[in-house]
Protein backbone atom coordinates (compact mmCIF):
# COMPACT_ATOMS: atom_id res chain seq x y z
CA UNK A 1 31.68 -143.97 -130.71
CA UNK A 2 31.71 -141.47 -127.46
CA UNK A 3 28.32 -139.96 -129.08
CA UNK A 4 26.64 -143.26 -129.18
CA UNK A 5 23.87 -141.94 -126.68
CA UNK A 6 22.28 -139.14 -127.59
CA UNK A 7 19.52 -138.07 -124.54
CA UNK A 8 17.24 -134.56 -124.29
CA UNK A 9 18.30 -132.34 -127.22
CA UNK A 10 21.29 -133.90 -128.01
CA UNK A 11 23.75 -131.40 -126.08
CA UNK A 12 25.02 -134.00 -123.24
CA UNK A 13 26.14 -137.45 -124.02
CA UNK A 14 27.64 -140.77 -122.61
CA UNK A 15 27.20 -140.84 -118.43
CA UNK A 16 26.71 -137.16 -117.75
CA UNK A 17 23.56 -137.16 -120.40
CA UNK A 18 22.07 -140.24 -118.97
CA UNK A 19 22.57 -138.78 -115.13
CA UNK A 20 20.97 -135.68 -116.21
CA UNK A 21 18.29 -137.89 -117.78
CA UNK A 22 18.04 -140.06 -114.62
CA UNK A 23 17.83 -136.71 -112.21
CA UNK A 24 14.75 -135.39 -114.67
CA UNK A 25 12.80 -138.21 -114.29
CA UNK A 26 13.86 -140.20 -110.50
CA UNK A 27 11.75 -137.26 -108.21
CA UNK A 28 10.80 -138.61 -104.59
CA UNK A 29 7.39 -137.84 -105.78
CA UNK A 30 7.95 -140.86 -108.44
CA UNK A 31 9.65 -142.86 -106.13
CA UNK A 32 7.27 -143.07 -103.49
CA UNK A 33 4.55 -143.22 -105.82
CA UNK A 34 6.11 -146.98 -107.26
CA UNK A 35 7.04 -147.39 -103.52
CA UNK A 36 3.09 -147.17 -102.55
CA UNK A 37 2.17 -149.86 -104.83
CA UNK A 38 4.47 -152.05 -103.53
CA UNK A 39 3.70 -152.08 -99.73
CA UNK A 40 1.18 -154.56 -100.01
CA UNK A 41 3.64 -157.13 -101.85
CA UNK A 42 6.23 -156.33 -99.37
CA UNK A 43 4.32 -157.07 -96.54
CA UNK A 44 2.73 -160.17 -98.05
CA UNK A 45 6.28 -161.50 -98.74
CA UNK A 46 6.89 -160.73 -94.91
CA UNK A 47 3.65 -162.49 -93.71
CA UNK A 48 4.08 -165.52 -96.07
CA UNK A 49 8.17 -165.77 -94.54
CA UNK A 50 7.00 -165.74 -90.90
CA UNK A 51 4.40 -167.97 -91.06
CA UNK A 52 6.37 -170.24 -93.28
CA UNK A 53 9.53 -170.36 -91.04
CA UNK A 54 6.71 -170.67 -88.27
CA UNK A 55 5.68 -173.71 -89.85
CA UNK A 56 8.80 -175.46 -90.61
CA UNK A 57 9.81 -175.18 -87.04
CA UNK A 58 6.72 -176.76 -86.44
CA UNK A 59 6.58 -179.34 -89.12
CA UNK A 60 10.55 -180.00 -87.99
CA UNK A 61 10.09 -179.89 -84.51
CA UNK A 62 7.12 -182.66 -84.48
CA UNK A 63 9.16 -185.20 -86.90
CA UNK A 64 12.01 -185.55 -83.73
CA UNK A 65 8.67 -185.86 -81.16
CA UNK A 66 9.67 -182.32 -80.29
CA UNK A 67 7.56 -179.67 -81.17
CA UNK A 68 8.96 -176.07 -80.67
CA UNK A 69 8.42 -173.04 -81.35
């Protein structure tokens, strides 16, 4: 069972195969490729948190007569 996971040529198994895997393919070139595309989802989520908390305050604030922000 300890040569369940066979990765590359089939010389490393188990953890030490699949960290040698993961160093082959995780490069910082990679990583801030996927890290590119996600900026603009990021900084939607940031927009859309502000201006929701923004709102609530409002929303909140004008309920008890007192609107603050």
């Amino acid at each position: 069972m300890s040569n369940l996971f066979f990765i590359g040529d089939g010389t490393s198994t188990g953890i030490a195969g699949l960290a040698d895997a993961l160093k082959g393919i995780l490069t910082t070139d990679a990583f801030l490729g996927a890290l590119t595309t996600l900026v603009p989802v990021i900084g939607g989520v940031l927009i859309f948190a502000f201006v929701y908390r923004t709102v609530r305050k409002l929303v909140n604030g004008s309920q008890k007569g007192k609107a603050k922000i």
